[in-house]
C-alpha atoms as a PDB file:
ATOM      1  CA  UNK A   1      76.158  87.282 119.439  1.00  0.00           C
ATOM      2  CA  UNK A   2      78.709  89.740 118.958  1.00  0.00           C
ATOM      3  CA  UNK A   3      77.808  93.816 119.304  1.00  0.00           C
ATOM      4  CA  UNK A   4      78.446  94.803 115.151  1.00  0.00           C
ATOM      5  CA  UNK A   5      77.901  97.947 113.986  1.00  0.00           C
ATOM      6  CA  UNK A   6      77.546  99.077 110.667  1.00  0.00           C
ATOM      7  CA  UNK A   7      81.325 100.180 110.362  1.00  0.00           C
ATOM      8  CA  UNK A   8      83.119  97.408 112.401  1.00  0.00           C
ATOM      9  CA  UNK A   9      85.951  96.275 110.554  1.00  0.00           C
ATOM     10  CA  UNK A  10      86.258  91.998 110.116  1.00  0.00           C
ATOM     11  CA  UNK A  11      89.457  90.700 108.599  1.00  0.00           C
ATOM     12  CA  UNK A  12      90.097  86.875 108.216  1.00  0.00           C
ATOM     13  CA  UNK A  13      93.073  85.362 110.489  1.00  0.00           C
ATOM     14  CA  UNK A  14      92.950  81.756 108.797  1.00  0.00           C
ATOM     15  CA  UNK A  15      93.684  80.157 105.591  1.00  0.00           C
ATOM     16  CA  UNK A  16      91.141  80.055 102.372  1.00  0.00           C
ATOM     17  CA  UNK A  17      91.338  76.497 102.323  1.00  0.00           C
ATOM     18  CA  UNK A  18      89.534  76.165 105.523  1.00  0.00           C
ATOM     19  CA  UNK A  19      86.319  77.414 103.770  1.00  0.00           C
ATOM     20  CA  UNK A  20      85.559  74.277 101.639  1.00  0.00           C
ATOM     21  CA  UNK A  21      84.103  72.929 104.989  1.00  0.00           C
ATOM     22  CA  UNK A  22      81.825  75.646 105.498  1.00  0.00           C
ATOM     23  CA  UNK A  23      78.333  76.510 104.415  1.00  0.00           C
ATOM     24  CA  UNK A  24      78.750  78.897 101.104  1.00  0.00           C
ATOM     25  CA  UNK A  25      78.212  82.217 102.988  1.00  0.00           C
ATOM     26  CA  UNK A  26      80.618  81.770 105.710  1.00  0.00           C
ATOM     27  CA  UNK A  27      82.956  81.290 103.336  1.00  0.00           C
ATOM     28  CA  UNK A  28      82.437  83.944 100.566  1.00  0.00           C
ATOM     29  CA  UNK A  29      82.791  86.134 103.524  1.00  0.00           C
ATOM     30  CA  UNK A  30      86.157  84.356 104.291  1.00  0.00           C
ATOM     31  CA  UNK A  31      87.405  85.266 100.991  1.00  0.00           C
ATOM     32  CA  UNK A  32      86.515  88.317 101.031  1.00  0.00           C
ATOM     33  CA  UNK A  33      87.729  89.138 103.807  1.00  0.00           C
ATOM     34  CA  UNK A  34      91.215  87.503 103.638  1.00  0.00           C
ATOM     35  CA  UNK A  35      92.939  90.439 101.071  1.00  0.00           C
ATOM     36  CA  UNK A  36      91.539  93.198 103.888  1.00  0.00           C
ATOM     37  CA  UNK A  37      89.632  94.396 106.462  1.00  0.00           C
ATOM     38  CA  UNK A  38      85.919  94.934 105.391  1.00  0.00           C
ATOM     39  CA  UNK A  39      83.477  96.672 107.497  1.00  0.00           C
ATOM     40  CA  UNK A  40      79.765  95.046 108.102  1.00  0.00           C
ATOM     41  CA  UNK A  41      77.726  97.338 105.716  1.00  0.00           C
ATOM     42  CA  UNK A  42      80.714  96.245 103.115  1.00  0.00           C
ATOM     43  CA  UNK A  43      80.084  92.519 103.034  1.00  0.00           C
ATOM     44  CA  UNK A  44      76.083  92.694 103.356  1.00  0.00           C
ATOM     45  CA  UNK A  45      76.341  95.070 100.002  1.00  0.00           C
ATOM     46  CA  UNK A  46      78.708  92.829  98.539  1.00  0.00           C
ATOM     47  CA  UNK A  47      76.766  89.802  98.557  1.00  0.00           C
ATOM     48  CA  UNK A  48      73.578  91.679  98.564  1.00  0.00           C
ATOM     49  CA  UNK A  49      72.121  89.839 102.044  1.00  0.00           C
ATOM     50  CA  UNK A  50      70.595  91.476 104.777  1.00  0.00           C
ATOM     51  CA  UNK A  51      72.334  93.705 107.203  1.00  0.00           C
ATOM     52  CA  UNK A  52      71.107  91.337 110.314  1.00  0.00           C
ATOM     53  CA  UNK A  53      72.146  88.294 108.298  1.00  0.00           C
ATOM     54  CA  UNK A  54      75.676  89.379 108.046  1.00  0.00           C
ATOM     55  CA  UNK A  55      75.939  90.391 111.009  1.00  0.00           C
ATOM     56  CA  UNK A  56      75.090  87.019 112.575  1.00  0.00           C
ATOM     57  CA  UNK A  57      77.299  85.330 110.096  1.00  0.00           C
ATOM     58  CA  UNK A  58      80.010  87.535 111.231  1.00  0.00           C
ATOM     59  CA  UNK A  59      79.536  86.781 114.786  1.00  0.00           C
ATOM     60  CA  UNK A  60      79.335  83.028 113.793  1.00  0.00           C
ATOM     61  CA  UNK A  61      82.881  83.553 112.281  1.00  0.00           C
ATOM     62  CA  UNK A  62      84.347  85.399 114.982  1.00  0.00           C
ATOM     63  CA  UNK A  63      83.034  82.908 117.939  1.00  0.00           C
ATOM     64  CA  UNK A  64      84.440  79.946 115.537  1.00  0.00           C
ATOM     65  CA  UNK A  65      87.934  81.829 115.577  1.00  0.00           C
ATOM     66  CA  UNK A  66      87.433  82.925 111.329  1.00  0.00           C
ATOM     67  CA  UNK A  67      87.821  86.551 111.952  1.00  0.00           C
ATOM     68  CA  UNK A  68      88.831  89.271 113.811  1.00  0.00           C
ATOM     69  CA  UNK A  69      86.806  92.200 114.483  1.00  0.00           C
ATOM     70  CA  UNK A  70      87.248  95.977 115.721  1.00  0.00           C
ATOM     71  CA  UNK A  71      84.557  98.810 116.312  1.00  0.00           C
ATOM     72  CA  UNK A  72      84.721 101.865 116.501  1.00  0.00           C
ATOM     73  CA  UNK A  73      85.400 104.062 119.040  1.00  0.00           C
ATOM     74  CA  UNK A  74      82.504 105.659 120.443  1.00  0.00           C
ATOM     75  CA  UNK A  75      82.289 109.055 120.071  1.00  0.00           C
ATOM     76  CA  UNK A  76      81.477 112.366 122.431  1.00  0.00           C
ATOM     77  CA  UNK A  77      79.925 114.944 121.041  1.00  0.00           C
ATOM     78  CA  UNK A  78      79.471 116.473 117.476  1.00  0.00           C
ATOM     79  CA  UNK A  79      80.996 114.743 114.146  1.00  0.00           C
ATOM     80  CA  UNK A  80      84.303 116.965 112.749  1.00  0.00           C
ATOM     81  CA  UNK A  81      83.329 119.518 109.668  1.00  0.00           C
ATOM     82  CA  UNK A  82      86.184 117.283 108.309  1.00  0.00           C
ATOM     83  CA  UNK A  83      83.911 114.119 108.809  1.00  0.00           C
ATOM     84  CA  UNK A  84      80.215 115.413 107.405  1.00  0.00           C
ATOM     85  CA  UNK A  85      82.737 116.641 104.086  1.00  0.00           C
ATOM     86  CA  UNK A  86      83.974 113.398 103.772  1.00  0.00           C
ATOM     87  CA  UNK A  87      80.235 112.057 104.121  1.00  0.00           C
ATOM     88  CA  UNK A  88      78.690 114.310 101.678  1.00  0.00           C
ATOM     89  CA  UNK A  89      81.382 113.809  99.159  1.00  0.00           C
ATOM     90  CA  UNK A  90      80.980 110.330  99.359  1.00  0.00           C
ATOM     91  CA  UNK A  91      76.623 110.512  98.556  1.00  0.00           C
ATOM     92  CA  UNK A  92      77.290 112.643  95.834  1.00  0.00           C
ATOM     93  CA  UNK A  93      79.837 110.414  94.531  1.00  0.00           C
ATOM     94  CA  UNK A  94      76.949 107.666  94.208  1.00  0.00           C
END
């Protein structure tokens, strides 16, 4: 299995029509991710499943070829005041 975090970013590299051979959730996630890049936490909200169930559904995808994926760059130190703004504005959008 793949190493997916929360925030990697999957984006489909084949056609829709391939999904019609595939098992329903492999493909909504297909479809979903064929218009852009969605990150993990993205597609488990999406189709309301669990985060581990995604993520091993995604790694099914990307060993078959379906998707792409990227994670993020680790980090040193401290998050950017720009960052934890960006985070807070975000939960008090919700």
């Amino acid at each position: 299995m793949h190493e997916l975090d929360l925030i990697t970013l999957v984006v489909a590299v084949g056609h829709v029509a391939e999904v019609s051979t595939l098992d329903r959730e492999y493909g909504d996630i297909l479809r979903m991710c064929q218009a852009r890049p969605l990150s993990i936490a993205e597609i488990a909200a999406e189709l309301n499943l669990l985060l581990a169930s995604v993520k091993v559904l995604v790694s099914d995808l990307i060993s078959a070829g379906y998707l792409l994926h990227r994670s993020p760059m680790p980090t040193t130190g401290r998050p950017g005041i720009r960052l934890l703004e960006a985070v807070l504005d975000g939960v008090r959008n919700i």
